[in-house]
Protein backbone atom coordinates (compact mmCIF):
# COMPACT_ATOMS: atom_id res chain seq x y z
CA UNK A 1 19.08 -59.67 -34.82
CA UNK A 2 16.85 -62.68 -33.77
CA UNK A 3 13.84 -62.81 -31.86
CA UNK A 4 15.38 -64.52 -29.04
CA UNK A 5 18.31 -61.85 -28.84
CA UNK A 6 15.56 -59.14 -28.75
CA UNK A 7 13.94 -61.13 -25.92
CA UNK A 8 17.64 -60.90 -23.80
CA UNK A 9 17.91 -57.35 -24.18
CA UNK A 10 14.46 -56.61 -23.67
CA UNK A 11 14.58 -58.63 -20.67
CA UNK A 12 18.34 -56.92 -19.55
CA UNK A 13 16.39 -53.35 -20.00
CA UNK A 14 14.30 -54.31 -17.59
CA UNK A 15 15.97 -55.92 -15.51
CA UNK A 16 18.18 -52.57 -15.21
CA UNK A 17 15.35 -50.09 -15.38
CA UNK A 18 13.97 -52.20 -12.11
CA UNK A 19 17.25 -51.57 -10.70
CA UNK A 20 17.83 -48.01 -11.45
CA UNK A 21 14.07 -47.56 -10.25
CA UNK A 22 14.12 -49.10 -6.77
CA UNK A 23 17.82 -47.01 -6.62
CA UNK A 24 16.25 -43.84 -6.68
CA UNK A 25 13.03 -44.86 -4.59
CA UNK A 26 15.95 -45.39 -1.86
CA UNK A 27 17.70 -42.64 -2.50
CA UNK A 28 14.57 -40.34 -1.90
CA UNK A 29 14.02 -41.98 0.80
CA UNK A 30 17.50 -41.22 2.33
CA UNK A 31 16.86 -37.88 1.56
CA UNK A 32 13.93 -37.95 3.41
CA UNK A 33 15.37 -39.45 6.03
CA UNK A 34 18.51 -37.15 6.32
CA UNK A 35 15.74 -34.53 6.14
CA UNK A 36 13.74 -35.55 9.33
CA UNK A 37 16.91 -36.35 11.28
CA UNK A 38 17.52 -34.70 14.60
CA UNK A 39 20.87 -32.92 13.88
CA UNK A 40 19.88 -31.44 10.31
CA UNK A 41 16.88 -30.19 12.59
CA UNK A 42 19.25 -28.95 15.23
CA UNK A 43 21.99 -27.07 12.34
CA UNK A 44 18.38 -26.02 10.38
CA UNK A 45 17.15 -24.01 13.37
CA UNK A 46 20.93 -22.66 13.92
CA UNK A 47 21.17 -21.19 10.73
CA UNK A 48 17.56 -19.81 10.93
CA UNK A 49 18.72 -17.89 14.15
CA UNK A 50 21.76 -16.58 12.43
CA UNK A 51 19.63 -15.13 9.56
CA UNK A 52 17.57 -13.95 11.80
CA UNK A 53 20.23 -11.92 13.85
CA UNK A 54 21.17 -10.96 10.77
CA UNK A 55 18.11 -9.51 8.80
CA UNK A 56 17.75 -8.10 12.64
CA UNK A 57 21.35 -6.05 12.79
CA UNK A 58 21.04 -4.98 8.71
CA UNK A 59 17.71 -3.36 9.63
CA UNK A 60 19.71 -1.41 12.15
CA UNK A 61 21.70 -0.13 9.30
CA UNK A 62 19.52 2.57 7.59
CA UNK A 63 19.14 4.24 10.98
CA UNK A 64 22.48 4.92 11.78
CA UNK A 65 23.03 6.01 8.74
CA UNK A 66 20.33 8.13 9.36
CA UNK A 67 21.95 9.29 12.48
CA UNK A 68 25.30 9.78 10.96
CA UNK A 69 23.88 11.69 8.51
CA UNK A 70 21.81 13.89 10.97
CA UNK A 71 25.24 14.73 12.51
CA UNK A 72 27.01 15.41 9.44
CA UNK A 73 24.70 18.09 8.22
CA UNK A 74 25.07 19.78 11.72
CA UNK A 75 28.61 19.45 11.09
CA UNK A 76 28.47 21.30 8.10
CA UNK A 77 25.92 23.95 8.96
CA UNK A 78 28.36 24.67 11.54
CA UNK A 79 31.33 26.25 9.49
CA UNK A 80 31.71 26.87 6.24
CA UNK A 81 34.87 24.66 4.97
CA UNK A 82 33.53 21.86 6.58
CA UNK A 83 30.32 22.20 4.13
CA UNK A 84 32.76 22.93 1.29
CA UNK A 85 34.95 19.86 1.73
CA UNK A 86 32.20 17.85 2.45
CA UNK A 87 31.57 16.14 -0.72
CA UNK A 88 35.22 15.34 -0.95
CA UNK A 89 35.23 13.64 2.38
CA UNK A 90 32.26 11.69 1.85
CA UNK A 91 34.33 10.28 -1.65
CA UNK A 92 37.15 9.61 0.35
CA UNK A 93 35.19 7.33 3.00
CA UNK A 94 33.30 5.85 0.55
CA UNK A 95 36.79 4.73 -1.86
CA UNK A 96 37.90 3.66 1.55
CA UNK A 97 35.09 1.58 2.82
CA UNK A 98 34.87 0.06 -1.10
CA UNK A 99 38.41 -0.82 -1.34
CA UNK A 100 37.90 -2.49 2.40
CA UNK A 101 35.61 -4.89 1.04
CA UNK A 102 37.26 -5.37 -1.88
CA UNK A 103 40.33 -6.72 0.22
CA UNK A 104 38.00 -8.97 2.38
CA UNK A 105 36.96 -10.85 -0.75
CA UNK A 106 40.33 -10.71 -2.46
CA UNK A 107 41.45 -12.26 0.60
CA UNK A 108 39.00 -15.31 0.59
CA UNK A 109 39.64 -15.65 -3.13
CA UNK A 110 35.67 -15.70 -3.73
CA UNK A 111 34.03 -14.66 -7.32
CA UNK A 112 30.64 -15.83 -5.86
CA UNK A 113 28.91 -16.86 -2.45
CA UNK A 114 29.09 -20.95 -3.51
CA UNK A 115 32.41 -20.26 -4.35
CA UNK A 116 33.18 -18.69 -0.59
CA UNK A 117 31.06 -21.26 0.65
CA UNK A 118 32.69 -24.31 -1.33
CA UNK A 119 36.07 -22.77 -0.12
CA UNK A 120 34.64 -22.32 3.73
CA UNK A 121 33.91 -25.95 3.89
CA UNK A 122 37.42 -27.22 2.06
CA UNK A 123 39.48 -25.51 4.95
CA UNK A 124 37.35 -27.05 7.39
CA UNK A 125 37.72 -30.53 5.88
CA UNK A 126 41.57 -29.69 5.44
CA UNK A 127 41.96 -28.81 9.38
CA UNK A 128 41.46 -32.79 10.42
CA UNK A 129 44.38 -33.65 8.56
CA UNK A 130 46.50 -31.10 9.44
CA UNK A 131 46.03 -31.80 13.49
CA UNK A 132 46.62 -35.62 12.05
CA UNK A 133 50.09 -34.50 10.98
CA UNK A 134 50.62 -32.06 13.63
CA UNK A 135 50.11 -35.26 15.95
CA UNK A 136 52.71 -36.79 13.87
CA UNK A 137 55.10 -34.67 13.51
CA UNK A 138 55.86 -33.68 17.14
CA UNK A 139 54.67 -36.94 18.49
CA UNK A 140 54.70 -36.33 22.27
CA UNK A 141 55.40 -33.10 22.03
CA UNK A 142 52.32 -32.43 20.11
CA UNK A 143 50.59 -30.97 23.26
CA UNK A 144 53.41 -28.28 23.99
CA UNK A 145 53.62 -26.84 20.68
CA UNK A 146 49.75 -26.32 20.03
CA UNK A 147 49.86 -24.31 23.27
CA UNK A 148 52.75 -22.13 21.81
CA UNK A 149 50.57 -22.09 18.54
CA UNK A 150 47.37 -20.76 20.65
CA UNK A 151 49.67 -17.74 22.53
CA UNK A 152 51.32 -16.48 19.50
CA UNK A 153 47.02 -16.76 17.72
CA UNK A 154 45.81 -14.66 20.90
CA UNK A 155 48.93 -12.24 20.80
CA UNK A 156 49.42 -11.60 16.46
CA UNK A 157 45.90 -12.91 15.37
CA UNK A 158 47.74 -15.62 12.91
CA UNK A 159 45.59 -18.32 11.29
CA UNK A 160 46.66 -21.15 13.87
CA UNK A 161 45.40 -23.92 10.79
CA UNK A 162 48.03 -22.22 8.68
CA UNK A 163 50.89 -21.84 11.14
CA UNK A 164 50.32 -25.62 12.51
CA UNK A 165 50.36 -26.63 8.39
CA UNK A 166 54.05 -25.46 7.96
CA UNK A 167 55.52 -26.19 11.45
CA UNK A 168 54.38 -30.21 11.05
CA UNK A 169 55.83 -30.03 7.77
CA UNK A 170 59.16 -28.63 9.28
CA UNK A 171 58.56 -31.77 11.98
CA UNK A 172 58.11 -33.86 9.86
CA UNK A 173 60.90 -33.01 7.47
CA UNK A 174 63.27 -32.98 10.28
CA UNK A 175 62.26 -36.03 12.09
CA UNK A 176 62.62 -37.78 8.40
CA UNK A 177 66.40 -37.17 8.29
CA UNK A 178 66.73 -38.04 11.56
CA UNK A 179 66.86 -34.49 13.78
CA UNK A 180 66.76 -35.34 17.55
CA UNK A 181 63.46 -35.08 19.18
CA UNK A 182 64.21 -33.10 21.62
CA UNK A 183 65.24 -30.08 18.52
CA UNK A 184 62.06 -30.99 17.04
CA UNK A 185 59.91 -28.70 18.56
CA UNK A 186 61.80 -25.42 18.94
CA UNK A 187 63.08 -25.49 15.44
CA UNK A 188 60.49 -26.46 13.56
CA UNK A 189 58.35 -23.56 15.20
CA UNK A 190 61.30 -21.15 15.22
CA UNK A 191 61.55 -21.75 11.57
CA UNK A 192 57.68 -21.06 10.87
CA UNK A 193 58.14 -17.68 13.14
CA UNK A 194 61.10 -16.64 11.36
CA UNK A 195 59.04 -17.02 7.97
CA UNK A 196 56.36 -14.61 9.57
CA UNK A 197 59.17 -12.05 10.33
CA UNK A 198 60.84 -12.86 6.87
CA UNK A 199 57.12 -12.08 5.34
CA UNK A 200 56.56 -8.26 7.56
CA UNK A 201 60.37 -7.48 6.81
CA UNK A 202 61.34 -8.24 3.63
CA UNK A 203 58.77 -5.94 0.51
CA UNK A 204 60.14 -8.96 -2.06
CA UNK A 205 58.09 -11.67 -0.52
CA UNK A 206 54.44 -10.96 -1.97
CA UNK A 207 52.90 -13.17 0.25
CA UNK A 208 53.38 -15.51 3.36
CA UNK A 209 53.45 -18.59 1.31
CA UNK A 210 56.33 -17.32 -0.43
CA UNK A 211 57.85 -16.61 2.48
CA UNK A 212 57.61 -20.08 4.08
CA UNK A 213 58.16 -22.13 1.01
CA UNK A 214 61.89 -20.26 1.33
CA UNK A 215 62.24 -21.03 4.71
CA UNK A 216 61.98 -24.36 3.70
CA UNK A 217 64.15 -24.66 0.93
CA UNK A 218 66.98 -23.38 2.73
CA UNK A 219 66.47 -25.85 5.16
CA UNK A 220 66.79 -28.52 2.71
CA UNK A 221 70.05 -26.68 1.59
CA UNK A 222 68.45 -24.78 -1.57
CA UNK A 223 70.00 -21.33 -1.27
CA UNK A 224 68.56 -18.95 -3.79
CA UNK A 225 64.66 -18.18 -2.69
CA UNK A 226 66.14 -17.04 1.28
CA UNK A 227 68.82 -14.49 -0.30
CA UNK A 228 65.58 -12.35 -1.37
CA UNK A 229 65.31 -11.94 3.03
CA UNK A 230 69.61 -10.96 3.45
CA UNK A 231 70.34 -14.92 4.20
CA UNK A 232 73.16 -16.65 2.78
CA UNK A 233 73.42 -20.46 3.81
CA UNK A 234 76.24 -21.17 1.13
CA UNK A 235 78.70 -24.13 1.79
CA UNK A 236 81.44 -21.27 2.52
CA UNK A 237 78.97 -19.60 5.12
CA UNK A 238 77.83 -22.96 6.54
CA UNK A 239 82.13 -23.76 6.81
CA UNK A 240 82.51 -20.43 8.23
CA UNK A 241 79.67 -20.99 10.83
CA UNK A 242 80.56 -24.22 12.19
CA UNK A 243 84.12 -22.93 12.78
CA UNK A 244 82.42 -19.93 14.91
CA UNK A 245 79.96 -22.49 16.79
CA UNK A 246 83.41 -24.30 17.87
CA UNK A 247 82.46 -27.15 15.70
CA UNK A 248 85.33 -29.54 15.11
CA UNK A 249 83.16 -31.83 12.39
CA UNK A 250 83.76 -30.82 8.68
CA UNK A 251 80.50 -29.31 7.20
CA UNK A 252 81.35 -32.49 4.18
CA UNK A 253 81.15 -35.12 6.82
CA UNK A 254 77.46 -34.14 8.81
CA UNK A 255 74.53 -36.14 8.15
CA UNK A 256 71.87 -34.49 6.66
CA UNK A 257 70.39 -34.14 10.21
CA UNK A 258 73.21 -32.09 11.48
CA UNK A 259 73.46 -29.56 8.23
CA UNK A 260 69.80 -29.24 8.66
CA UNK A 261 70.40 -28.15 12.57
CA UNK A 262 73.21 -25.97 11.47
CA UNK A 263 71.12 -24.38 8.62
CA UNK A 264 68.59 -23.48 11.15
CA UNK A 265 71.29 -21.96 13.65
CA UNK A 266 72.89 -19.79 10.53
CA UNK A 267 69.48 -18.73 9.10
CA UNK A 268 68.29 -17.58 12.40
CA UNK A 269 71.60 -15.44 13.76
CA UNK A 270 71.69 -13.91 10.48
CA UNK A 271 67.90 -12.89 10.70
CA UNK A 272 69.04 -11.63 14.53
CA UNK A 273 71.88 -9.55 13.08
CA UNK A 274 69.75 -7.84 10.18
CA UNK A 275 66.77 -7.49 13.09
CA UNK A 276 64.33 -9.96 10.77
CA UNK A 277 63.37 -11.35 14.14
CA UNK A 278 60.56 -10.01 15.85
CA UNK A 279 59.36 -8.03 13.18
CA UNK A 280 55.88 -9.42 12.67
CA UNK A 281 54.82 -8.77 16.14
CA UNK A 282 56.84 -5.13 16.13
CA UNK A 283 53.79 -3.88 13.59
CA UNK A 284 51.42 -5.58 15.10
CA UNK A 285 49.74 -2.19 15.73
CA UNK A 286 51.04 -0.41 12.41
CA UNK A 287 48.36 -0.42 9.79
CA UNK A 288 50.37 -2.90 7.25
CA UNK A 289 50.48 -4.58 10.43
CA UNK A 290 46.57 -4.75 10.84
CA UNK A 291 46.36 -5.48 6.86
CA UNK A 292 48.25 -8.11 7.71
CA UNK A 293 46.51 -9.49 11.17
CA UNK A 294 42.90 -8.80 8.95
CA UNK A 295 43.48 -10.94 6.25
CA UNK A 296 44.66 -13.98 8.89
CA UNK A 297 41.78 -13.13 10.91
CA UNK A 298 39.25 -13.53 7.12
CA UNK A 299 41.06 -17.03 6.79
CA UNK A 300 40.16 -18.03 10.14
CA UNK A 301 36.17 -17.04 9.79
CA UNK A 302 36.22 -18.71 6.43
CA UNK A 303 37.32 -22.55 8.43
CA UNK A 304 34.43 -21.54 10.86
CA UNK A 305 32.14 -20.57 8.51
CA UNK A 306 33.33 -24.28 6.88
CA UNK A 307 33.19 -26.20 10.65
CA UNK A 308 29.48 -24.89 10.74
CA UNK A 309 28.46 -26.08 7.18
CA UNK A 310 30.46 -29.37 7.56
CA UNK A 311 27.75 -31.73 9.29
CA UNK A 312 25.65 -30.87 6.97
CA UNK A 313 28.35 -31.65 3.92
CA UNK A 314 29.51 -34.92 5.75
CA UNK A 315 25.37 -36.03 5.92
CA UNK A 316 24.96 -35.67 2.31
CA UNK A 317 28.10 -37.12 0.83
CA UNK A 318 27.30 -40.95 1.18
CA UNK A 319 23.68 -39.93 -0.89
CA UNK A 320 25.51 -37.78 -3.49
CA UNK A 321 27.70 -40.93 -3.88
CA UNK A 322 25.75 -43.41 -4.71
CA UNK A 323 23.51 -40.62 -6.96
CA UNK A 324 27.17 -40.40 -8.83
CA UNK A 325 26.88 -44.22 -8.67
CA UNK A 326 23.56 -45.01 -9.83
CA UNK A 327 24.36 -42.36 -12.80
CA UNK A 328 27.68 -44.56 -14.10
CA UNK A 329 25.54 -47.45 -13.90
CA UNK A 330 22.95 -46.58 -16.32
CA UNK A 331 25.53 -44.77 -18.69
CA UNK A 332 27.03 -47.97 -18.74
CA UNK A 333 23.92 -49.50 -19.49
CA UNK A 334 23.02 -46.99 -22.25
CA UNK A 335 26.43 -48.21 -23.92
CA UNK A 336 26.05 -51.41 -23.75
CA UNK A 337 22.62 -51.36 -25.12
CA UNK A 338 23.86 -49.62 -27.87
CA UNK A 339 26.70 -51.58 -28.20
CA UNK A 340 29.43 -49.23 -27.43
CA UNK A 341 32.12 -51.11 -25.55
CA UNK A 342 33.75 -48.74 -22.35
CA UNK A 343 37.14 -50.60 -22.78
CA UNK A 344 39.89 -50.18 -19.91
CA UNK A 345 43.24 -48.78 -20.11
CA UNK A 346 45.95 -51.46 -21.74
CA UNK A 347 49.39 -50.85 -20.78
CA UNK A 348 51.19 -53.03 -22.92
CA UNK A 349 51.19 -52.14 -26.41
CA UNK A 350 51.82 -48.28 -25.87
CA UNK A 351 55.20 -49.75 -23.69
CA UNK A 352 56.10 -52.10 -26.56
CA UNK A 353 56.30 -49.23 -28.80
CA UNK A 354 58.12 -47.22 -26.43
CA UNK A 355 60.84 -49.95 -26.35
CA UNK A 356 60.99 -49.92 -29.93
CA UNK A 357 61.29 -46.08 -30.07
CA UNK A 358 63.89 -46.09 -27.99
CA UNK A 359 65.84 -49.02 -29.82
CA UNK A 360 65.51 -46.90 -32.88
CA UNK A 361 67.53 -43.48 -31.09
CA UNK A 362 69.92 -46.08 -29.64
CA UNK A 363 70.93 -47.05 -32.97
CA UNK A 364 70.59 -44.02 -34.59
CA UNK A 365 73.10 -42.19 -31.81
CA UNK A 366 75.38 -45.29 -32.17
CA UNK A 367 75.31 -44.22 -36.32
CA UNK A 368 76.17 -40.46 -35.38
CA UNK A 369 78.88 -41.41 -33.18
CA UNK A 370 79.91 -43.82 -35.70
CA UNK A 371 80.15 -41.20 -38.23
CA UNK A 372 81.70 -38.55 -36.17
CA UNK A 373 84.26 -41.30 -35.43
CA UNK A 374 84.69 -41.43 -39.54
CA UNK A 375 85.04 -37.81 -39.76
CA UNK A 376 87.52 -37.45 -37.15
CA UNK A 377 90.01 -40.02 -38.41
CA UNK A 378 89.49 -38.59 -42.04
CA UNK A 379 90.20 -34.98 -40.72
């Protein structure tokens, strides 16, 4: 290497160290900024008051178990069964209480507090989109249906984020192949209802995913996942249906709009007729039905814990962006100075030698059916 080609990179160093340099200088002083900015100072003192509360009602803890315990020993002192049995009982509540917060954090899918908290602030970020396509889906109707959403969240503690996720995707679905506006609304949140029921009826849907991922491939017209919940939308049931209903149109000849209306009208008589409907809000007060209500009522703290923690997220975002930024840079520098070339994708050689791949099993099925041709005519 020459002297003047050690001058250029020495000067392109540099030149990039001074770069990376006054990168990071502004980057701290973003930080800095972010850090001395009226609403971090505003969520800071929020979550000092909540871990204050909290350290406050934890301390309250030890003496009511000190109270509780105070009780149970008159309890006991009082007969003697009661002191036999004791230790027995005190197992039994403690299983119970253990396997109670087992479920909570089975339920938010958590193996460690950044994971909860990672997960929190996902299903926060998720909800803007999902009131985007709620907006969409129902259009002017919009309004209506998130006031049905809020009773049925007051009366069966559902996750509302959840139940408007499936009914704008039933919206949406329908108001792609062209279902009438004004059926928009009621069957796209019948549908999501029924899957509820479907869930608290049938024991062979393990979850309520499962459950509304089959309400929605019968109504696209995929019939195996429903029969698991006692529904049959079959061509010969839809026929059948549609004859009841007075319908003089042949199933064959509906657009995809209309099948999709009379799926809906089939799925939901039948769930009427094996008393599917109403189901979910039947056991409301059962305890699968509180199991149930609990772990839609853990979903929804998770979002708020997320809708607390999200300013915060948003602020730091751009910074951790152009940190991820400023990092590519100088690992791009690094391999250039070293003389390792990052080279981009290249589409056209790997396609070439797809082409000629499949020239090659053209010719070589157009031999085999040659020869089978040879064989025949000998045999």
């Amino acid at each position: 290497m020459s002297s003047t080609q050690i001058d250029s990179l020495n000067i392109r160093i540099e030149s990039t160290a001074r770069d990376a340099t006054a990168a990071i200088d502004a980057l701290i002083q973003s930080f800095e900024k972010l850090k001395t900015a009226g609403n971090f100072k505003e969520i800071e003192k929020s979550l000092d008051k909540i871990s204050k509360a909290t350290n406050k009602g934890l301390k309250d803890v030890p003496k009511t178990f000190e109270k509780a315990s105070k009780a149970a020993d008159k309890l006991a002192n009082s007969t003697k069964k009661v002191a036999t049995n004791a230790s027995g009982m005190g197992s039994a509540l403690g299983g119970a209480v253990t396997g109670l917060l087992q479920f909570v954090g089975n339920a938010m899918g958590i193996n460690s507090v950044g994971d909860a908290l990672m997960q929190s602030v996902q299903a926060a970020m998720e909800w803007e989109g999902i009131s985007a396509r709620f907006g969409e889906g129902f259009g002017e109707q919009a309004d209506e249906a998130y006031a049905h959403v809020m009773k049925l969240q007051n009366a069966l503690q559902i996750n509302d984020q959840q139940f408007m996720q499936y009914a704008s995707n039933f919206a949406t679905l329908g108001k792609g192949m062209g279902v009438p506006t004004r059926a928009i609304k009621d069957m796209s949140i019948g549908m999501t209802e029924l899957a509820y029921d479907i869930y608290a009826k049938n024991n062979d849907f393990y979850s309520l995913e499962e459950a509304l991922l089959a309400v929605r491939s019968a109504f696209l017209g995929e019939i195996e996942p429903i029969r698991k919940a006692g529904i049959s939308i079959t061509e010969a049931t839809l026929k059948e249906a549609a004859a009841n209903y007075g319908l003089t149109m042949s199933v064959e000849k509906m657009t995809e709009a209309q099948k999709m209306q009379l799926r809906y009208k089939v799925m939901l008589d039948q769930a009427y007729a094996s008393s599917t409907v109403g189901t979910y809000i039947s056991e409301i007060n059962t305890a699968e039905g509180a199991y149930r209500a609990l772990g839609q009522q853990i979903k929804g703290l998770a979002q708020t814990i997320g809708g607390l923690l999200l300013p915060v997220v948003s602020a730091v975002l751009p910074y951790l962006q152009a940190l991820v930024s400023l990092v590519t840079m100088a690992v791009r520098a690094l391999a250039s100075f070293f003389g390792i070339s990052i080279k981009s994708p290249s589409w056209g050689g790997g396609m070439k030698e797809l082409a000629t791949s499949a020239g090659g099993a053209t010719k070589a099925v157009g031999d085999t059916t040659a020869s089978l041709g040879g064989a025949a005519k000998a045999a």
